[in-house]
C-alpha atoms as a PDB file:
ATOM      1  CA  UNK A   1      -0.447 -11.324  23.740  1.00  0.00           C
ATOM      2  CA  UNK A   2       0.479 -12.273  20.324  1.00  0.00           C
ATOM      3  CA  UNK A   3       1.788  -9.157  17.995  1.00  0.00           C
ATOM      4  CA  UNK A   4      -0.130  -9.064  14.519  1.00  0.00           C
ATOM      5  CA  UNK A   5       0.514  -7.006  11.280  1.00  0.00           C
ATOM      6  CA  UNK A   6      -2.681  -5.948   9.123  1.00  0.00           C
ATOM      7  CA  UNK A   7      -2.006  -5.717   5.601  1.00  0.00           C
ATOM      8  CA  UNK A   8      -4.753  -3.952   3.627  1.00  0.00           C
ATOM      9  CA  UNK A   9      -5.514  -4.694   0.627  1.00  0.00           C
ATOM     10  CA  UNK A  10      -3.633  -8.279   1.080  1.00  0.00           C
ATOM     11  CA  UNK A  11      -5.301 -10.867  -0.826  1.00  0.00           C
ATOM     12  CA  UNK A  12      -4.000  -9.935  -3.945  1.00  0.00           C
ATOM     13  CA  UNK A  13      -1.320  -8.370  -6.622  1.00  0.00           C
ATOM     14  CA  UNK A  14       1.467  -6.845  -4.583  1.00  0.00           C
ATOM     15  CA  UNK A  15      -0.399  -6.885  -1.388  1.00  0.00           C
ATOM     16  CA  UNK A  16      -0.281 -10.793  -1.510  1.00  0.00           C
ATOM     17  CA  UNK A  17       3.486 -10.801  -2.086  1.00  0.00           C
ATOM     18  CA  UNK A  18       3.558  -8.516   1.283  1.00  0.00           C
ATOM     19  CA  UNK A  19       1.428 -10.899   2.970  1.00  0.00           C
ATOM     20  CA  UNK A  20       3.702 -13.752   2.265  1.00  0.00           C
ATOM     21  CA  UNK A  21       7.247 -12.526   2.572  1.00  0.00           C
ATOM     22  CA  UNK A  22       6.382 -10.926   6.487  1.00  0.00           C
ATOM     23  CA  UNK A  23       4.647 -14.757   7.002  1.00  0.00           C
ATOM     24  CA  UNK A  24       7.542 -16.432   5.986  1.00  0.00           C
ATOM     25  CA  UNK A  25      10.261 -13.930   8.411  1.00  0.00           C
ATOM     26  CA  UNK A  26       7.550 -15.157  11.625  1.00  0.00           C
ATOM     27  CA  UNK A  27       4.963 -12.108  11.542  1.00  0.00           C
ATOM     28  CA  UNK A  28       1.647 -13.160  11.794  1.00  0.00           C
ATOM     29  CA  UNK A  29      -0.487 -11.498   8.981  1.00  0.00           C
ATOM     30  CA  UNK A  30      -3.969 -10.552   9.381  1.00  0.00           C
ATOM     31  CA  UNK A  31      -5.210 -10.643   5.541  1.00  0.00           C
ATOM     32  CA  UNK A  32      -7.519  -7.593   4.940  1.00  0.00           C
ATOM     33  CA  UNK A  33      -9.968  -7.865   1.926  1.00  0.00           C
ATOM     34  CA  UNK A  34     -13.284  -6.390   0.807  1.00  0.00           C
ATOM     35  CA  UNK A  35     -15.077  -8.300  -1.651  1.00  0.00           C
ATOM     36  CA  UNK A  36     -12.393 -10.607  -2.360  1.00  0.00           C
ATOM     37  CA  UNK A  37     -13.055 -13.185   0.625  1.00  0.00           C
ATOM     38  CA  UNK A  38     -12.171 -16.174  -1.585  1.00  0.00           C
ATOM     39  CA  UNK A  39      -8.427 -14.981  -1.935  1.00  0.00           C
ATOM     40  CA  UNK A  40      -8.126 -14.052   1.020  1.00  0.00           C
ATOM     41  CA  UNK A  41      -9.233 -17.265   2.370  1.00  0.00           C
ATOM     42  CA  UNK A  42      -7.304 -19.267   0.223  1.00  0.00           C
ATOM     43  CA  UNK A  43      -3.985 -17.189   1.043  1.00  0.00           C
ATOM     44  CA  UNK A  44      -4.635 -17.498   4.539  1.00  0.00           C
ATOM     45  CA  UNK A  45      -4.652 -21.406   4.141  1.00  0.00           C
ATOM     46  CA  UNK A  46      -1.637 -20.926   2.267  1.00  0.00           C
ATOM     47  CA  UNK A  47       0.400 -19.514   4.287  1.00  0.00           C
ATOM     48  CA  UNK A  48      -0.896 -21.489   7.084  1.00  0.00           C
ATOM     49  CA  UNK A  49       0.434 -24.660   5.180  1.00  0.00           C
ATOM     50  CA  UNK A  50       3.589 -23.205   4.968  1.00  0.00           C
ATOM     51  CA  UNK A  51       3.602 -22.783   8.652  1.00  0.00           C
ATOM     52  CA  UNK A  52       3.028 -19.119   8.751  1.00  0.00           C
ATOM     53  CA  UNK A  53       0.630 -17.766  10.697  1.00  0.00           C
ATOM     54  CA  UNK A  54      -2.796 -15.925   8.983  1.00  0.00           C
ATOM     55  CA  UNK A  55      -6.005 -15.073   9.492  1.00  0.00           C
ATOM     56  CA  UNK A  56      -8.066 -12.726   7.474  1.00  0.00           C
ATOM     57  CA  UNK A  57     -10.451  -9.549   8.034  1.00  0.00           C
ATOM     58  CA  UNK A  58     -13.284  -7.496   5.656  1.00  0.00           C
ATOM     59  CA  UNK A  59     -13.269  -3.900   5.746  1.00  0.00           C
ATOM     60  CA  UNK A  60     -14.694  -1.333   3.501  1.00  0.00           C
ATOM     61  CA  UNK A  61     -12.392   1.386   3.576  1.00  0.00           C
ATOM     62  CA  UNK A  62     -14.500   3.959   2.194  1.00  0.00           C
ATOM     63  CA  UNK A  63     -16.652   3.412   5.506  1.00  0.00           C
ATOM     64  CA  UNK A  64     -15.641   5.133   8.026  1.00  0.00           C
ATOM     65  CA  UNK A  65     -16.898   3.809  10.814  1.00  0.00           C
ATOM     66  CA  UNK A  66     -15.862   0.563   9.948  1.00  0.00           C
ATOM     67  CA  UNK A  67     -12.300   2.085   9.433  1.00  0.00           C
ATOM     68  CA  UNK A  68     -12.485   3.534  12.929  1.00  0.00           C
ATOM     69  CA  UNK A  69     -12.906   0.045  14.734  1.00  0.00           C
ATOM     70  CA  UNK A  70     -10.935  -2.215  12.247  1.00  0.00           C
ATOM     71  CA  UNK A  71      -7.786  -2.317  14.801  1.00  0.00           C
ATOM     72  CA  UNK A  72     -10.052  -3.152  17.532  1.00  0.00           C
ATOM     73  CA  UNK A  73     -12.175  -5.912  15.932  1.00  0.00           C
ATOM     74  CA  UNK A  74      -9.245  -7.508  14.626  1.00  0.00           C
ATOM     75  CA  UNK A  75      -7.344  -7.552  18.204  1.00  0.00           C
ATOM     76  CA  UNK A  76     -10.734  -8.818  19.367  1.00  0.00           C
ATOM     77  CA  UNK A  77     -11.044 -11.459  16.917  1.00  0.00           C
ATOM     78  CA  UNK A  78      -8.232 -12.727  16.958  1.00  0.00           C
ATOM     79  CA  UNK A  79      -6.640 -11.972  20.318  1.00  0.00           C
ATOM     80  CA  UNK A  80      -3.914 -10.501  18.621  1.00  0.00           C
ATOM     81  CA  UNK A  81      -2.122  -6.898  19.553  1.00  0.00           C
ATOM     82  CA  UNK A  82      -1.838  -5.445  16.684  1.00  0.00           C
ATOM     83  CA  UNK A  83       2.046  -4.062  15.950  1.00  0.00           C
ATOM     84  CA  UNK A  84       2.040  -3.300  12.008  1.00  0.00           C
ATOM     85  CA  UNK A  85       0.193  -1.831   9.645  1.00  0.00           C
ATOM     86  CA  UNK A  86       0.793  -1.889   6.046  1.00  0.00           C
ATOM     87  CA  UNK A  87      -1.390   0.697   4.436  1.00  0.00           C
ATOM     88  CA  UNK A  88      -1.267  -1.173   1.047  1.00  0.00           C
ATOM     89  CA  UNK A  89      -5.206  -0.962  -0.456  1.00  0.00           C
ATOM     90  CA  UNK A  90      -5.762   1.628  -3.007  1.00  0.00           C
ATOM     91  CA  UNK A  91      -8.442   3.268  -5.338  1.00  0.00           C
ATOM     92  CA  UNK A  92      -7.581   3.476  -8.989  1.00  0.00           C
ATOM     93  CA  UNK A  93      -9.666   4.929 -11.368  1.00  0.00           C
ATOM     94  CA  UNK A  94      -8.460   7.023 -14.160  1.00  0.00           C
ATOM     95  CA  UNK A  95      -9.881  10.874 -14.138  1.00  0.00           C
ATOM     96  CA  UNK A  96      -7.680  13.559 -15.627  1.00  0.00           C
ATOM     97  CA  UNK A  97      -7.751  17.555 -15.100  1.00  0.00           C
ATOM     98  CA  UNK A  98     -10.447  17.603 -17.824  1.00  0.00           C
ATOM     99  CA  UNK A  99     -12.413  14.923 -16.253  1.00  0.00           C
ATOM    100  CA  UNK A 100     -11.686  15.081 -12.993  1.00  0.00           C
ATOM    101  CA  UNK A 101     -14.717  15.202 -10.342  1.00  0.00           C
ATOM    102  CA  UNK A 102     -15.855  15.772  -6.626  1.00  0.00           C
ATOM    103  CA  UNK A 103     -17.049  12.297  -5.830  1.00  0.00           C
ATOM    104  CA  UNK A 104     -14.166  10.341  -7.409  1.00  0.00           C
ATOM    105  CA  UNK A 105     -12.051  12.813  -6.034  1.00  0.00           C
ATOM    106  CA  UNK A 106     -13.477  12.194  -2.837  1.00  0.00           C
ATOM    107  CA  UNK A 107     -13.616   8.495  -2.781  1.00  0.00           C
ATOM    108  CA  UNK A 108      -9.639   8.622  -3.861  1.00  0.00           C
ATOM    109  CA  UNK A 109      -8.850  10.845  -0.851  1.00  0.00           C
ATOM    110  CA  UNK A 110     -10.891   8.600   1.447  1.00  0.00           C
ATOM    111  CA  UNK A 111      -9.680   5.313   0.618  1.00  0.00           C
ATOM    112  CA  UNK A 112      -5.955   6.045  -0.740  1.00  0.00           C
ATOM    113  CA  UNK A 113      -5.067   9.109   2.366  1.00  0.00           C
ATOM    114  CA  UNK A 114      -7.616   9.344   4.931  1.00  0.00           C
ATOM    115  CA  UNK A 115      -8.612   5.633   5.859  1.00  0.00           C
ATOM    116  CA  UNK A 116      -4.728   5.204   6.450  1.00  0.00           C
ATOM    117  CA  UNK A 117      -4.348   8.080   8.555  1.00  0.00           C
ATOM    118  CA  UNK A 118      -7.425   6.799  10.811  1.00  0.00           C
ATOM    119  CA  UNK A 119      -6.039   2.948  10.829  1.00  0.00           C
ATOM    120  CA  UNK A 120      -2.648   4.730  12.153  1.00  0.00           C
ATOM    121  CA  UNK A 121      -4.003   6.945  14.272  1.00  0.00           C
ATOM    122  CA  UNK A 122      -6.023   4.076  16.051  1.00  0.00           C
ATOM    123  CA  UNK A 123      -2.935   2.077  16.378  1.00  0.00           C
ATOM    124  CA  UNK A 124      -1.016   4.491  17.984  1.00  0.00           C
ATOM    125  CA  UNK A 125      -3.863   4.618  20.464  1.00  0.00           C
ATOM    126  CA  UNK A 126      -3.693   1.559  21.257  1.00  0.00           C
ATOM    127  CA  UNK A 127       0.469   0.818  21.885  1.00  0.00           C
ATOM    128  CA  UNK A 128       1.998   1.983  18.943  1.00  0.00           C
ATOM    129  CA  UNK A 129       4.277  -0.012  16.714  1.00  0.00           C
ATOM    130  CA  UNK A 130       4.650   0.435  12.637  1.00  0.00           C
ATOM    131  CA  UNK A 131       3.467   1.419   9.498  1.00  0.00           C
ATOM    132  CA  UNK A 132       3.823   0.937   5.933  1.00  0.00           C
ATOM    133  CA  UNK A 133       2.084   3.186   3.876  1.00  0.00           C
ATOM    134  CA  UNK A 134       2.249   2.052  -0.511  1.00  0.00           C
ATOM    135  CA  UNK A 135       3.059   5.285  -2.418  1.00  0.00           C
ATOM    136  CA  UNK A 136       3.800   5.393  -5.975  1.00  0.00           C
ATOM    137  CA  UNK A 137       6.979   6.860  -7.865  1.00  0.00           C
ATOM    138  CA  UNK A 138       4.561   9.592  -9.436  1.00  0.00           C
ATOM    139  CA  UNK A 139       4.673  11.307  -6.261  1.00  0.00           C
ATOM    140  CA  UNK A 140       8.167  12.277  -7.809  1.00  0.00           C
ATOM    141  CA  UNK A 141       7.533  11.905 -11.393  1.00  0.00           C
ATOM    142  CA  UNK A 142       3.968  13.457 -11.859  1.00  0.00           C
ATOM    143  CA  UNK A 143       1.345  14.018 -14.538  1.00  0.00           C
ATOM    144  CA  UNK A 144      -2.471  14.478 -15.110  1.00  0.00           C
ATOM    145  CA  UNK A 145      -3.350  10.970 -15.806  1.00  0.00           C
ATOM    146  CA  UNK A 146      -5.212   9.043 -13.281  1.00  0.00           C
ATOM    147  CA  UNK A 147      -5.059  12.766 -11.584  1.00  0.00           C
ATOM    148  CA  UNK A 148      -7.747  12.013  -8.358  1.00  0.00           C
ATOM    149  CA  UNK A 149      -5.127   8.789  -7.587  1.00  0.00           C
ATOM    150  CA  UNK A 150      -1.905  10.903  -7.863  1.00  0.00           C
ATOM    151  CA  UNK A 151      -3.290  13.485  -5.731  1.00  0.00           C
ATOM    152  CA  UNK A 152      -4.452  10.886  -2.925  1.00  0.00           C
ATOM    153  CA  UNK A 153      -0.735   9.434  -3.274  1.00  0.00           C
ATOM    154  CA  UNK A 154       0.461  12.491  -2.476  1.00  0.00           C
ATOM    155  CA  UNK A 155      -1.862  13.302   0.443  1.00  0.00           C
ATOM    156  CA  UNK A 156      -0.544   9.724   1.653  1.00  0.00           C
ATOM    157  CA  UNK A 157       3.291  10.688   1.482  1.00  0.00           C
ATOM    158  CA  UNK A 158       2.523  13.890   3.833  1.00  0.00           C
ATOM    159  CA  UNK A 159       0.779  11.998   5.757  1.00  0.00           C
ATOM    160  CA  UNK A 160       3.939   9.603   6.380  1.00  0.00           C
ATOM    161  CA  UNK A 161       5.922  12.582   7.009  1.00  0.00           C
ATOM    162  CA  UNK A 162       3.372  14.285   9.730  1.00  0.00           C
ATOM    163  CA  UNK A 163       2.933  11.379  11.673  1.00  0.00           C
ATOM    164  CA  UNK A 164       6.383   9.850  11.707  1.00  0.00           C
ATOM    165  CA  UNK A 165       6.967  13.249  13.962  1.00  0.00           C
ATOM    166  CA  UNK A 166       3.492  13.353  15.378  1.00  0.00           C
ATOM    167  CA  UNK A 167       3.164   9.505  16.777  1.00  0.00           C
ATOM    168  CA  UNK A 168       7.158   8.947  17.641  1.00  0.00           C
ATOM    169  CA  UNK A 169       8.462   7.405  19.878  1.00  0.00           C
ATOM    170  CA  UNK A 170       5.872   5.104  20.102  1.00  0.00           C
ATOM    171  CA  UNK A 171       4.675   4.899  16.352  1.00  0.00           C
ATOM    172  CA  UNK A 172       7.366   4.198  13.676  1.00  0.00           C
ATOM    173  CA  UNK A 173       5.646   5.866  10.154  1.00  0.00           C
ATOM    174  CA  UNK A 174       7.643   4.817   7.088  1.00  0.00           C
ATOM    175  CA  UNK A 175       6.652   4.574   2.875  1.00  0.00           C
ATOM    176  CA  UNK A 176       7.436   2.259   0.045  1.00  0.00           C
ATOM    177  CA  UNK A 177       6.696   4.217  -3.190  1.00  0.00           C
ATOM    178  CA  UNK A 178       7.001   1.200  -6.215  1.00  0.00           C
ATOM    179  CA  UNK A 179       7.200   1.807 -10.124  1.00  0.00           C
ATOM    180  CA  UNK A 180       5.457   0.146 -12.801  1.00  0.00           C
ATOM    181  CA  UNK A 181       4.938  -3.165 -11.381  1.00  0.00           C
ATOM    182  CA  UNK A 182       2.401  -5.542 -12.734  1.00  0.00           C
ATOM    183  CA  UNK A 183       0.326  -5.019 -15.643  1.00  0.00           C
ATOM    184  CA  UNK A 184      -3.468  -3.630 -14.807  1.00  0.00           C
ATOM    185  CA  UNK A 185      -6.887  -3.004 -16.144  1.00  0.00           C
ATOM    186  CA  UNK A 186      -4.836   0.124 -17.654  1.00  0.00           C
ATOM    187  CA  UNK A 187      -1.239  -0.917 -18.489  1.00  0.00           C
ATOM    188  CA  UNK A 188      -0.587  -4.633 -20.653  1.00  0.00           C
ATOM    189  CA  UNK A 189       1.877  -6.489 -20.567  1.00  0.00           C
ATOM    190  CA  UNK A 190       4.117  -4.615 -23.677  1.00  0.00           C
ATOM    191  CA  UNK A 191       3.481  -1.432 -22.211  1.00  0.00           C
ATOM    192  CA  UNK A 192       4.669  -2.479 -18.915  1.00  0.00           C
ATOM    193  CA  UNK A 193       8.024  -4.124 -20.518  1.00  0.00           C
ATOM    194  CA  UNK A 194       9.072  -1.034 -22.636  1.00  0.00           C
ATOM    195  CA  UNK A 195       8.539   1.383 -20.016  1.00  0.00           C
ATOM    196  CA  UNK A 196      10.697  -0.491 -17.768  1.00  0.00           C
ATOM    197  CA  UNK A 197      13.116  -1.552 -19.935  1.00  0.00           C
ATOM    198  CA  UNK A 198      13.748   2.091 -20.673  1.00  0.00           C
ATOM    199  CA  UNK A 199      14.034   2.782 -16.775  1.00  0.00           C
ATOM    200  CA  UNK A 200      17.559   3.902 -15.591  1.00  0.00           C
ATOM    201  CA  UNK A 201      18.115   0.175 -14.372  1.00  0.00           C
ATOM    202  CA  UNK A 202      16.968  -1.441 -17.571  1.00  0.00           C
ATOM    203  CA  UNK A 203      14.128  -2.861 -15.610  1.00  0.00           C
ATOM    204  CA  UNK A 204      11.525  -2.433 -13.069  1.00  0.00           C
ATOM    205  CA  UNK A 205      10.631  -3.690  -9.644  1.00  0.00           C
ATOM    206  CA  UNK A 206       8.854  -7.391  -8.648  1.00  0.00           C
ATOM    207  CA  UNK A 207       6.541  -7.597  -6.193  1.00  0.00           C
ATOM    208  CA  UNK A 208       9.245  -9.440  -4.451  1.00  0.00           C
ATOM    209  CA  UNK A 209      11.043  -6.332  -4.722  1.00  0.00           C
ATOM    210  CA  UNK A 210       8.205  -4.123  -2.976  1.00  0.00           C
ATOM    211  CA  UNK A 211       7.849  -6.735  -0.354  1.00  0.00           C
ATOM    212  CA  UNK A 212      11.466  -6.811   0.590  1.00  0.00           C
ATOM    213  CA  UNK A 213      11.342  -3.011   1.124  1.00  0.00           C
ATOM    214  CA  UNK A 214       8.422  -3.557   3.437  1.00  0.00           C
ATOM    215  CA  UNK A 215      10.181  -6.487   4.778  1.00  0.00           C
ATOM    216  CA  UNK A 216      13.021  -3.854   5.872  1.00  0.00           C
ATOM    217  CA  UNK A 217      11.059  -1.015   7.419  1.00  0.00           C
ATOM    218  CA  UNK A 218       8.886  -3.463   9.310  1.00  0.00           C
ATOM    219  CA  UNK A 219      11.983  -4.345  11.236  1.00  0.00           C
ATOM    220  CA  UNK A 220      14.563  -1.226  10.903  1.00  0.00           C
ATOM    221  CA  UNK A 221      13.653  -0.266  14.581  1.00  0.00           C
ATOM    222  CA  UNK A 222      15.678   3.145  14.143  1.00  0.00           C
ATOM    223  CA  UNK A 223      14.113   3.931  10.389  1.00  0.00           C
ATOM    224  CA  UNK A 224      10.748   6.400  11.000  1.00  0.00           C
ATOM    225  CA  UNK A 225       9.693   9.414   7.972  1.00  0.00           C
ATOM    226  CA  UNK A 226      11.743   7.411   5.456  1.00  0.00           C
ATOM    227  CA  UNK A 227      10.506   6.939   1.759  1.00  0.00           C
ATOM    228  CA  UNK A 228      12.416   3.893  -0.646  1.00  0.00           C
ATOM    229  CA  UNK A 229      11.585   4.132  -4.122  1.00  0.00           C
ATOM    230  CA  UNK A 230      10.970   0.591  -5.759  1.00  0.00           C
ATOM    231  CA  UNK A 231      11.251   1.665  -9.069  1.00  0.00           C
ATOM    232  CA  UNK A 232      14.037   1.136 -11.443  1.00  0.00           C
ATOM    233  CA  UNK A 233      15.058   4.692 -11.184  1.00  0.00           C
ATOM    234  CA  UNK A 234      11.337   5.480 -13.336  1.00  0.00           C
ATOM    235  CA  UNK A 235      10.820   8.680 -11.004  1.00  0.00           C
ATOM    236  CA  UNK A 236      13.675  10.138 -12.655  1.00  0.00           C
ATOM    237  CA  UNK A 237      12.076  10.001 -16.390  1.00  0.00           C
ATOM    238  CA  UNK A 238       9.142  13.330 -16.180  1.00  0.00           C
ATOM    239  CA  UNK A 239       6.802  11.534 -19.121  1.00  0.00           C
ATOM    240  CA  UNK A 240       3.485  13.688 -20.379  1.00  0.00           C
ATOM    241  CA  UNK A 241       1.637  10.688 -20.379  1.00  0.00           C
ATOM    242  CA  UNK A 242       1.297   7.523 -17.652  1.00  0.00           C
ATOM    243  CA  UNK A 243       2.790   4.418 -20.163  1.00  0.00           C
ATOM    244  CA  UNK A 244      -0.934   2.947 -20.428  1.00  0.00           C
ATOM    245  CA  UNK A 245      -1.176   6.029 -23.090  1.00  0.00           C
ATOM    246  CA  UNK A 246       2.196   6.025 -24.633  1.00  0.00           C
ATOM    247  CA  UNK A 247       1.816   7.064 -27.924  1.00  0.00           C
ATOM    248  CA  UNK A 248      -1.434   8.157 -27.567  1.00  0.00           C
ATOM    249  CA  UNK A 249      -2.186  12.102 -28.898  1.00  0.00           C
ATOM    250  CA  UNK A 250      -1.304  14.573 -25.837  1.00  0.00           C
END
């Protein structure tokens, strides 16, 4: 049977970039989306015109039943075994310590930590192979801003660490954790510049640059627990503020 690697969150940003760079080293990449069918359709085609292999999948990852079956529907599907996982989709909304509140709280934790833990944990079960889980540099550089995220990134990185012992041999459990990389509903495109041009580097990381970590991990056969930073050196700067509120009163 043919081996398969989910990426979630994979029609867009710096999931897309994933999705591409495995295609184009020979994985086939199942495309995970929620409402954004379009993209993913059209990166499937893509990629399939590139002559990569893709197909795509909806989940809603704050469902939790539909979490639960997702690596079984899309080996049924597609007659696929599924081998990868790159935990990739995220939640991010901005809450602070002042702000902050159960239900975004909760739908951080279950979309950003626990949906990940399930999706591995129903891999294992069914062979084992590897996973991917997207961090963020704040887990080493933290602050109150977007407070409900940070926390669930942090969940996410313990996570990594439990089951890379818990799910060995037969479940490899590694973490990318990226800077500043795009700009976002939160961060334009000045903001993102000067806060990586005053990174240790002088500048921050590409998508291409995320990818190529997950690139490595997916096929370092004797990497498991690991964590590579993606970030310019960023994590080493403790700010007050995330840079979408640079300058703003603390």
């Amino acid at each position: 049977m043919e081996e398969a690697v989910i990426v979630t969150g994979g029609s867009r940003r710096i999931g897309k970039r994933i999705c591409q760079t495995l295609a184009s080293n020979g994985f086939f990449v199942i495309i995970h989306y929620n409402s954004s069918s379009s993209e993913a359709d059209s990166l499937a085609s893509t990629i399939r015109d590139q002559g990569g292999k893709a197909e795509t999948v909806d989940c809603d990852l704050s469902n939790l039943q539909d979490v639960e079956a997702l690596i079984y529907r899309t080996k049924t599907l597609f007659k696929v075994k599924v081998a990868g996982l790159v935990n990739n989709a995220s939640m991010y909304s901005y809450d602070d310590v002042n702000t902050i509140e159960v239900e975004k709280y909760s739908g951080h934790m279950i979309v950003n930590a626990y949906s990940p833990l399930i999706l591995s944990r129903e891999l294992h079960k069914t062979g084992g192979g590897w996973v991917v889980n997207i961090l963020d540099f704040k887990i080493k550089s933290p602050n109150s801003d977007f407070l409900s995220y940070t926390l669930s990134k942090f969940s996410l990185s313990s996570i990594t660490d439990i089951l890379a012992r818990e799910l060995a041999p037969s479940l490899r459990v590694n973490a990318v954790a990226p800077g500043h990389t795009l700009t976002s509903d939160y961060l334009d495109e000045d903001k993102l510049e000067s806060v990586n041009s005053t990174a240790p580097l002088g500048f921050g990381p590409s998508p291409e640059d995320v990818a190529d970590a997950v690139l490595y991990l997916a096929k370092a056969k004797s990497v498991t627990g690991q964590t590579i930073y993606v970030d310019g050196g960023e994590r080493f700067r403790q700010q007050m503020r995330d840079p979408a509120f640079s300058g703003d009163q603390e």
